[in-house]
N, C-alpha and C. Protein backbone atom coordinates (compact mmCIF):
# COMPACT_ATOMS: atom_id res chain seq x y z
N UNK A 1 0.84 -1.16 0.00
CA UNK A 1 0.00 0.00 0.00
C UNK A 1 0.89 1.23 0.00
N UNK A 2 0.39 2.40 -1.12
CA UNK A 2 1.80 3.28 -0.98
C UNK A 2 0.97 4.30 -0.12
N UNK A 3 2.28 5.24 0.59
CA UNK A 3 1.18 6.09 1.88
C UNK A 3 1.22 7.22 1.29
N UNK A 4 0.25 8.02 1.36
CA UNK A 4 0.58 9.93 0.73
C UNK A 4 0.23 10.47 1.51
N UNK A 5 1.61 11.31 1.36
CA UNK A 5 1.87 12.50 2.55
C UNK A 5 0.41 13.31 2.62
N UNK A 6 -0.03 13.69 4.00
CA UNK A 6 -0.76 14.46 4.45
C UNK A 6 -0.92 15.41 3.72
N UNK A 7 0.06 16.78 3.14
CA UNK A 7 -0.50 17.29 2.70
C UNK A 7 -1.31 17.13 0.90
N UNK A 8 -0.72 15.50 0.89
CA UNK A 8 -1.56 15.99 -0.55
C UNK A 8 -2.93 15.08 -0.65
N UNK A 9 -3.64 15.35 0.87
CA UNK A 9 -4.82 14.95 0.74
C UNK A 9 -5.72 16.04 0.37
N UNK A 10 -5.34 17.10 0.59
CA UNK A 10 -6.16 18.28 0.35
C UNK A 10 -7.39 18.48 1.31
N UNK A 11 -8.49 19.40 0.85
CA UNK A 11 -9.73 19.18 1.50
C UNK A 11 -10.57 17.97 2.20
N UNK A 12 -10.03 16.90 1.09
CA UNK A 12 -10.72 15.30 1.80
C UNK A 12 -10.06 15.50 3.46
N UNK A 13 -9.34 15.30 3.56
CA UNK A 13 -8.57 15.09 4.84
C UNK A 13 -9.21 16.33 6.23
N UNK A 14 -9.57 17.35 5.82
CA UNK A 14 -10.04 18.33 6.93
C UNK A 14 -11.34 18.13 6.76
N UNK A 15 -12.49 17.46 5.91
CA UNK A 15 -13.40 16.69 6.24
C UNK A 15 -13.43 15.63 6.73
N UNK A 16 -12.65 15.16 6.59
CA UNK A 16 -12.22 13.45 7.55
C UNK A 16 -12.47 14.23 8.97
N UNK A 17 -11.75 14.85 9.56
CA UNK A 17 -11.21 15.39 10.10
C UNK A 17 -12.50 16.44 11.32
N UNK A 18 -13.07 16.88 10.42
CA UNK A 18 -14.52 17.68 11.42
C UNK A 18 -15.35 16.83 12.10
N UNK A 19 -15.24 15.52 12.13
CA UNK A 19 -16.52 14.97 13.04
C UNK A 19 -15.65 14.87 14.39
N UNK A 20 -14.42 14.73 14.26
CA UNK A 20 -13.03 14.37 15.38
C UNK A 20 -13.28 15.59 16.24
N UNK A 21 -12.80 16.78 15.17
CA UNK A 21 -12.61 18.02 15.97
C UNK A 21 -14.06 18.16 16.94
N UNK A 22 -15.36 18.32 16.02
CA UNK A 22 -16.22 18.54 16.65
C UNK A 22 -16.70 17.76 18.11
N UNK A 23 -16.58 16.49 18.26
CA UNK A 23 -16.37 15.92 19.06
C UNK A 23 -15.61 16.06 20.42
N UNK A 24 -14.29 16.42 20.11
CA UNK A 24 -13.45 17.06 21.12
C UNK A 24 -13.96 18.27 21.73
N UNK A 25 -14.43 19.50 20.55
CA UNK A 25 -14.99 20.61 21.10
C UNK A 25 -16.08 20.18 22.49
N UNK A 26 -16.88 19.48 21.67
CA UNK A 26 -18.20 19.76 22.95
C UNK A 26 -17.71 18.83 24.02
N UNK A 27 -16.72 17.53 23.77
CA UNK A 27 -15.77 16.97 24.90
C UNK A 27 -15.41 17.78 26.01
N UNK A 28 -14.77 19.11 25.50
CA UNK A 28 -14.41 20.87 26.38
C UNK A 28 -15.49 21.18 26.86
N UNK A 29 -16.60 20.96 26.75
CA UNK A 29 -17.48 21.88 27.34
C UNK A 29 -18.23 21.09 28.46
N UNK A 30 -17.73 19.61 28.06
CA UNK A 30 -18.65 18.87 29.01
C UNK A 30 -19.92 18.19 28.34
N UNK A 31 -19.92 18.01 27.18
CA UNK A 31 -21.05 17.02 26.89
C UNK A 31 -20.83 16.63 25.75
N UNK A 32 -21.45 15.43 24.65
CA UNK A 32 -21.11 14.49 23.99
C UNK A 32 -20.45 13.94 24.06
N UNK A 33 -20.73 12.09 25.06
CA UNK A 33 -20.17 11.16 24.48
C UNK A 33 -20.03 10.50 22.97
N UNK A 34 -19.13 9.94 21.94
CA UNK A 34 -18.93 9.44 21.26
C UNK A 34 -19.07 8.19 20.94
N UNK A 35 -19.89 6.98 20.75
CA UNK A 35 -19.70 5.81 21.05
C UNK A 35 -18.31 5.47 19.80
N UNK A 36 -17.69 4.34 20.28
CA UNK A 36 -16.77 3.89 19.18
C UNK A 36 -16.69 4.55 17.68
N UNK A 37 -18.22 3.83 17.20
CA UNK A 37 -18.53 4.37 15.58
C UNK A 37 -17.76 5.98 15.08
N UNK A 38 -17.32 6.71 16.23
CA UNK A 38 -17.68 8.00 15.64
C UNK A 38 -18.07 9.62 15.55
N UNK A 39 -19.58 8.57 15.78
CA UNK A 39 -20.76 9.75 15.80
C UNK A 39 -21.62 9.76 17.07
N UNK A 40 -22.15 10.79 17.21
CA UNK A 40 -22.28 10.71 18.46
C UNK A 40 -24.18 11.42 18.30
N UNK A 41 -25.33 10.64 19.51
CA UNK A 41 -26.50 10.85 19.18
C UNK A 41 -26.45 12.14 19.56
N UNK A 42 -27.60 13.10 18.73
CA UNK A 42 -28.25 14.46 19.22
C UNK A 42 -29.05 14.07 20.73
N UNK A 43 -28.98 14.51 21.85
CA UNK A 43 -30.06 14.60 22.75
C UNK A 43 -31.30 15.65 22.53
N UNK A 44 -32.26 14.85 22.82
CA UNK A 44 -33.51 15.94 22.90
C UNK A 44 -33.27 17.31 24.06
N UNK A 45 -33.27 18.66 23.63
CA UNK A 45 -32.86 19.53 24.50
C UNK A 45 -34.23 19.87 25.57
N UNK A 46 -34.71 18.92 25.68
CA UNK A 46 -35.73 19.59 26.84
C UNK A 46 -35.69 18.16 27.62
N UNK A 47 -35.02 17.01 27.34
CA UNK A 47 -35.32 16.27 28.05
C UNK A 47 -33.55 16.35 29.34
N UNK A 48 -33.77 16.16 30.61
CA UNK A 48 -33.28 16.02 31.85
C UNK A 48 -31.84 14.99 31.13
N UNK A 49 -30.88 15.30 31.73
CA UNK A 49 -29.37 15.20 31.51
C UNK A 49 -29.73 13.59 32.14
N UNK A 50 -28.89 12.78 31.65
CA UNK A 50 -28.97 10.99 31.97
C UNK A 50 -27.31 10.79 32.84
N UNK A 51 -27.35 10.72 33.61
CA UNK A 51 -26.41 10.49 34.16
C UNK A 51 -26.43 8.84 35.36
N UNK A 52 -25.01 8.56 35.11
CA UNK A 52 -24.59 7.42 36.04
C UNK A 52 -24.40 7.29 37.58
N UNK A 53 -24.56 9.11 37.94
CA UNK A 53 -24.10 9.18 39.51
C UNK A 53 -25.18 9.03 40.14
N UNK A 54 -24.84 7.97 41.26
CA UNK A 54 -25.77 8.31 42.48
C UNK A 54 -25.78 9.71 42.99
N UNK A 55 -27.50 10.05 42.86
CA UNK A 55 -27.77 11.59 42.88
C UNK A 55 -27.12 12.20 44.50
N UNK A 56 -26.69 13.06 44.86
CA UNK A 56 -26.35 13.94 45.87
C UNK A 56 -27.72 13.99 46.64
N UNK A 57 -27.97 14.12 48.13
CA UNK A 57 -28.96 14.18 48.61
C UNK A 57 -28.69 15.70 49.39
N UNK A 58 -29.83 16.40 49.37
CA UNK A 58 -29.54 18.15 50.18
C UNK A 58 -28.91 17.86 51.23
N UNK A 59 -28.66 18.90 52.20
CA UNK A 59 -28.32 19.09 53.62
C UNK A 59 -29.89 19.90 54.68
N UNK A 60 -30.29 19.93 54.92
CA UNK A 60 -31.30 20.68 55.88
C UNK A 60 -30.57 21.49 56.47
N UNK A 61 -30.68 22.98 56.22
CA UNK A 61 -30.21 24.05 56.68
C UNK A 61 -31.56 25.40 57.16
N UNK A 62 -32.81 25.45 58.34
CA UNK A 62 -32.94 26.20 58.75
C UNK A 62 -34.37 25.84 57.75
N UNK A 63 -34.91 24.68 57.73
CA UNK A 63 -35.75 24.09 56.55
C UNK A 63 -35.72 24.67 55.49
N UNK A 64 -34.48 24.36 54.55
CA UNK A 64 -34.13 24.59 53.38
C UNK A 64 -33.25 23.53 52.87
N UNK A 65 -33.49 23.12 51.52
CA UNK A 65 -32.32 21.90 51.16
C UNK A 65 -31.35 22.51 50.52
N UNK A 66 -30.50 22.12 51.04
CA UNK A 66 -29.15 22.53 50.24
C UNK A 66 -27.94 22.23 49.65
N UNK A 67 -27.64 21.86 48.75
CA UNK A 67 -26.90 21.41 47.62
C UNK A 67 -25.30 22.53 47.40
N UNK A 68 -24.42 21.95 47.09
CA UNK A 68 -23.09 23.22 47.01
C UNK A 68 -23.08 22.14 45.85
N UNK A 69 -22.80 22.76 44.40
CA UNK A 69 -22.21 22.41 43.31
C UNK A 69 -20.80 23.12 42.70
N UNK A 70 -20.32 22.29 42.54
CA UNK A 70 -18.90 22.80 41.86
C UNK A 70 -19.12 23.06 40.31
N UNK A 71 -18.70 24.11 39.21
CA UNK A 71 -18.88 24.00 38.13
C UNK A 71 -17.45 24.35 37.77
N UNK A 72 -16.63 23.32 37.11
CA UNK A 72 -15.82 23.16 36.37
C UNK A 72 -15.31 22.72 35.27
N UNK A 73 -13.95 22.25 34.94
CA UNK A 73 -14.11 21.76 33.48
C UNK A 73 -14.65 20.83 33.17
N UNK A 74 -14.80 19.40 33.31
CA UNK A 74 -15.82 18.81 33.54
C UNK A 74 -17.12 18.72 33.47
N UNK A 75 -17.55 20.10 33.85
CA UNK A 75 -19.07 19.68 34.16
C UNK A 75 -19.34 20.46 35.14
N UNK A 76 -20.80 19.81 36.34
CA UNK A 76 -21.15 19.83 37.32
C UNK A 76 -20.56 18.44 38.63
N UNK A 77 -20.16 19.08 39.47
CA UNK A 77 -19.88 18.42 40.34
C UNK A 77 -20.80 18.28 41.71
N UNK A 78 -21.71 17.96 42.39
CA UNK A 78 -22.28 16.56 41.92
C UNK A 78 -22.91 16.96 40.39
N UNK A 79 -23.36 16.25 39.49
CA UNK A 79 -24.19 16.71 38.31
C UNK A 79 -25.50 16.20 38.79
N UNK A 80 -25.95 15.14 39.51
CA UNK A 80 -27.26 14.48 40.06
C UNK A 80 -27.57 14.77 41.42
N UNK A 81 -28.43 15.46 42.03
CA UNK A 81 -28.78 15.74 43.11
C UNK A 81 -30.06 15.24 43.58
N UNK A 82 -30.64 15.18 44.74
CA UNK A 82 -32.23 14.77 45.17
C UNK A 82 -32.08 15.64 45.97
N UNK A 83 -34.03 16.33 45.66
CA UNK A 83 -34.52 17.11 46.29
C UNK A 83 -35.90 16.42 47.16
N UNK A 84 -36.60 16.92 47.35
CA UNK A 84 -38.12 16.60 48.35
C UNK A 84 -38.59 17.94 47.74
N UNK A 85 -40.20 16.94 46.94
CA UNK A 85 -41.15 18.33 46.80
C UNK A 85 -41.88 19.26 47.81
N UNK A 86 -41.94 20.03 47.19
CA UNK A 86 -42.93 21.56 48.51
C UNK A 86 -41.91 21.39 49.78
N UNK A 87 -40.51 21.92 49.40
CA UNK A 87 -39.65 21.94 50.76
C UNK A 87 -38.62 23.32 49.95
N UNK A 88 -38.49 24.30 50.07
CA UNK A 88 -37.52 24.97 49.97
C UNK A 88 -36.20 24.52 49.26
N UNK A 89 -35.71 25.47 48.51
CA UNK A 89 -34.04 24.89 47.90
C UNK A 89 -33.13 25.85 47.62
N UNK A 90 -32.27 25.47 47.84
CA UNK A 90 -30.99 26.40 47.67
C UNK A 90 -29.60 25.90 47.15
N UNK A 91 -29.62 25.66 45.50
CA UNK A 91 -28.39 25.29 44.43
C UNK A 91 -27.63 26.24 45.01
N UNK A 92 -26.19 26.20 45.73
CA UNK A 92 -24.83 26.88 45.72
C UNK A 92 -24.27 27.09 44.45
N UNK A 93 -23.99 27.25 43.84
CA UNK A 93 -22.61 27.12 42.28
C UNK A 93 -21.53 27.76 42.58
N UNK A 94 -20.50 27.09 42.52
CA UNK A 94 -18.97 28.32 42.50
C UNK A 94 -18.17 27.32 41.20
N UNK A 95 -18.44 28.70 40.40
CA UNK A 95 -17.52 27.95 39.18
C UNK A 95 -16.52 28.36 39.17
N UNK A 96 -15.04 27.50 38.68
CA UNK A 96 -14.13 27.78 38.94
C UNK A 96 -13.17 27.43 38.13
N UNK A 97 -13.80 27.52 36.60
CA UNK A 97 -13.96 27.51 35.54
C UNK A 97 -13.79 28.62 34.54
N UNK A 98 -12.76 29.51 33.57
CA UNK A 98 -13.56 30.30 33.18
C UNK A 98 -13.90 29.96 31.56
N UNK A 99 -14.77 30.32 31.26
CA UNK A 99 -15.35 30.40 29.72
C UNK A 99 -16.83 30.17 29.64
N UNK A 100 -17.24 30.57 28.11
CA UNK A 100 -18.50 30.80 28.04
C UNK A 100 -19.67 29.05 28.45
N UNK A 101 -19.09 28.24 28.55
CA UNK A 101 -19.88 27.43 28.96
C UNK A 101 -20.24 26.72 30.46
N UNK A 102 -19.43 27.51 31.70
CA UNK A 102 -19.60 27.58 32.52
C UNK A 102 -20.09 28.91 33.25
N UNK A 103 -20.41 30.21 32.56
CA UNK A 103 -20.59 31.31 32.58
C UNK A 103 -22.37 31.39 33.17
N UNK A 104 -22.94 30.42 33.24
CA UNK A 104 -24.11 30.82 33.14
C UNK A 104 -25.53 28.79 33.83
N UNK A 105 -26.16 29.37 34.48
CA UNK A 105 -26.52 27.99 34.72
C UNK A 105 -28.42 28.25 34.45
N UNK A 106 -28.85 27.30 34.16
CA UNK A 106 -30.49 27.73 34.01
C UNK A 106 -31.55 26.25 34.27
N UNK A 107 -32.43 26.49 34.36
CA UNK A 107 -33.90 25.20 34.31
C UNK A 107 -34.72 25.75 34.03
N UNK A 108 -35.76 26.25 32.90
CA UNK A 108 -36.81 26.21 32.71
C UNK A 108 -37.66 25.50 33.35
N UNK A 109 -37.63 24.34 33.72
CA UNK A 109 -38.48 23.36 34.21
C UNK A 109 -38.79 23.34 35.95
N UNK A 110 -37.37 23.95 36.36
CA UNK A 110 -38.06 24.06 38.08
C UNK A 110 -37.68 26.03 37.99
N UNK A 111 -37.95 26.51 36.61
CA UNK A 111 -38.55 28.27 37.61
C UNK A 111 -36.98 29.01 37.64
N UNK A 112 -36.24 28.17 36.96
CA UNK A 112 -34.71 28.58 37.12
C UNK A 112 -34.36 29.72 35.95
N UNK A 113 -34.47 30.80 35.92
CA UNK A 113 -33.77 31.81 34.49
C UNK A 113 -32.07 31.54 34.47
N UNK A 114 -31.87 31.92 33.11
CA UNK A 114 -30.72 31.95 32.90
C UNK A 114 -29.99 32.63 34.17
N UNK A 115 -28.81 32.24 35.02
CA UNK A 115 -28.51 32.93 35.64
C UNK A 115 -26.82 33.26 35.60
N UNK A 116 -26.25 34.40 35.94
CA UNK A 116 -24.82 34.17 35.85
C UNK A 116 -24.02 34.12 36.85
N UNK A 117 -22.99 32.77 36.74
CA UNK A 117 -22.19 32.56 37.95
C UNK A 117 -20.67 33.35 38.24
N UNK A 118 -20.51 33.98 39.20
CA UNK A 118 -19.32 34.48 39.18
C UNK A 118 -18.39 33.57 39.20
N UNK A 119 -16.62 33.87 38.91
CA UNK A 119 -15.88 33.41 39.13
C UNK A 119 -15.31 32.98 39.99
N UNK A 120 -15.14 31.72 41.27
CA UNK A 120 -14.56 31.87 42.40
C UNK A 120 -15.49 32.55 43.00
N UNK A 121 -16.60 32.41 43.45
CA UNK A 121 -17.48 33.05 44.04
C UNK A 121 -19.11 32.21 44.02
N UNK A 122 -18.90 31.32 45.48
CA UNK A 122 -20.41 31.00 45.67
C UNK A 122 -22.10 31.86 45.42
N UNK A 123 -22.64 31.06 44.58
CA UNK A 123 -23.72 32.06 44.12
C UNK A 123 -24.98 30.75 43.87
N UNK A 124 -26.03 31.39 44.96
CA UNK A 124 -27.07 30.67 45.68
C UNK A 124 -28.03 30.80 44.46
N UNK A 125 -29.31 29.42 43.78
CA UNK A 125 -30.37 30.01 43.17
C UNK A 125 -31.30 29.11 44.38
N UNK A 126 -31.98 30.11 45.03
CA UNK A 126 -33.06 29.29 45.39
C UNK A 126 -34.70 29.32 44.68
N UNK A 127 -35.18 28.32 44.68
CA UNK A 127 -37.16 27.81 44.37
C UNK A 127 -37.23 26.59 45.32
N UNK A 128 -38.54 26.52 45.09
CA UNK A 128 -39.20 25.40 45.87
C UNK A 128 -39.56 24.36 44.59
N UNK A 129 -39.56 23.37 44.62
CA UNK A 129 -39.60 22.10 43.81
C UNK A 129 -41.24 21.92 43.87
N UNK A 130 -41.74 22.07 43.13
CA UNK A 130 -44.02 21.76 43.50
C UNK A 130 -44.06 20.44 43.65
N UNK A 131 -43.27 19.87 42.12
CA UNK A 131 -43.64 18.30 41.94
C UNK A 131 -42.52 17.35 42.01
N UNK A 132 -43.01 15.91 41.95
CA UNK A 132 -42.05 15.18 41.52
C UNK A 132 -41.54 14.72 40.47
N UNK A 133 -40.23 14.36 40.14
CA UNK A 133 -40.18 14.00 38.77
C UNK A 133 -38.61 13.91 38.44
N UNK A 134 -38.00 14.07 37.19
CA UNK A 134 -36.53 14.39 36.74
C UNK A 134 -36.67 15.30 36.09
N UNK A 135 -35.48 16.68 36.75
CA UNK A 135 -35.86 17.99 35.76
C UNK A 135 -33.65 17.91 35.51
N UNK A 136 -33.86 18.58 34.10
CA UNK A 136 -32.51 18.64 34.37
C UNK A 136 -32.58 20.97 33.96
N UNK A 137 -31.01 20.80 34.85
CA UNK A 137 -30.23 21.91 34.72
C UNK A 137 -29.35 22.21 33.65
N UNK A 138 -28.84 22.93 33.09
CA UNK A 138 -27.88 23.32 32.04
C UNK A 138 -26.97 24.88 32.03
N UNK A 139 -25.75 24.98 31.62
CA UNK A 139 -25.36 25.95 31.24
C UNK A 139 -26.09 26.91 30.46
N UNK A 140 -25.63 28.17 30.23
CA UNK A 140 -26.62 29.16 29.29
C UNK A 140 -26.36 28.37 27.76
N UNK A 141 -25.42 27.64 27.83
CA UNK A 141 -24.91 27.61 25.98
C UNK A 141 -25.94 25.93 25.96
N UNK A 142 -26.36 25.27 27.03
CA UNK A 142 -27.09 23.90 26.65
C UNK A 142 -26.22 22.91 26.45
N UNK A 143 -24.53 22.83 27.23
CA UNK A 143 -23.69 22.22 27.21
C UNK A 143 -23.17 21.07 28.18
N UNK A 144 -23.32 21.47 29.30
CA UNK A 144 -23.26 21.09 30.23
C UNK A 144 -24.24 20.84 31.00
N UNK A 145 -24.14 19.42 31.32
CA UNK A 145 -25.99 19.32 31.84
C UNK A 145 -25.99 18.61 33.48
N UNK A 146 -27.20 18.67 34.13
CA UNK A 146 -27.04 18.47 35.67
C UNK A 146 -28.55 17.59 35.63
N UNK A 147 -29.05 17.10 36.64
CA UNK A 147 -30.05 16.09 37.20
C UNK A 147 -30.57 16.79 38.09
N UNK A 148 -31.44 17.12 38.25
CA UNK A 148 -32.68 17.21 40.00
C UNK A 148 -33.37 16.03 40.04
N UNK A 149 -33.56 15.21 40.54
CA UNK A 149 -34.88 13.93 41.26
C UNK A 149 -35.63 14.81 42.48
N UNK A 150 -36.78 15.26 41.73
CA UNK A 150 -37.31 15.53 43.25
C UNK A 150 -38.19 14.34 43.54
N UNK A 151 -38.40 13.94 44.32
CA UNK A 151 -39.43 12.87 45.32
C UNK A 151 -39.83 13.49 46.20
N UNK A 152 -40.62 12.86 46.80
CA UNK A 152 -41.93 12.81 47.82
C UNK A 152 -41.30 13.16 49.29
């Protein structure tokens, strides 16, 4: 088999080449796994982040649950948490992280707006949870994704 030099693959080769890069990119930000093949599935963006961790359970602080999350390169640290519905809550975040995909954390689904996290600097969102269910959290960019379980 004769081999040819890299550059005289031309354009073929930096299309070879974009499913890799792209891959790695959102790798940086904290989301898309790749299976072997490749390619990697689209997630539905409204459905709750799937994760492997046993969820984080609050602390009771003054009847309030409370959660301290780390946001770094990685991700969310815990990324899965449990709450208790109709009980008070209070997400910590200190990201410690900088760039645009840790810049910002949100839930539509439990009442959460886009919000922005400082640098090195704990920053509280509290709501109360109504129902039960799996809601997930996300960065402002929809990159990085987190778990709530609220139960009963």
């Amino acid at each position: 088999m004769k081999r040819i030099p890299f550059e005289d693959h031309g354009p073929i080769a930096v299309h070879r080449l974009l499913p890799a890069v792209l891959l790695l990119t959102l790798a940086a930000c904290g989301g898309g796994d790749a299976p072997a093949g490749g390619t990697a599935e689209v997630a539905d963006p409204a459905a709750p982040a799937a994760t492997h961790e046993t969820p984080t359970e609050a602390r009771m602080e003054g009847g309030v649950q409370v959660v301290e999350i780390a946001v770094g390169p990685t991700g969310y640290a815990p990324a899965s948490i449990a709450l208790r519905a109709g009980v008070p809550a209070r997400l910590v975040f200190t990201r410690t992280v900088e760039g645009d995909c840790a810049e910002q954390v949100e839930s539509p689904a439990l009442g959460i707006p886009k919000t922005d996290l400082p640098l090195n600097e704990p920053h509280a969102v509290e709501f109360t949870p109504t129902e039960s269910g799996t809601f997930g959290f996300t960065c402002g960019m929809g990159m990085m994704e987190g778990t709530v379980l609220v139960g009963t």
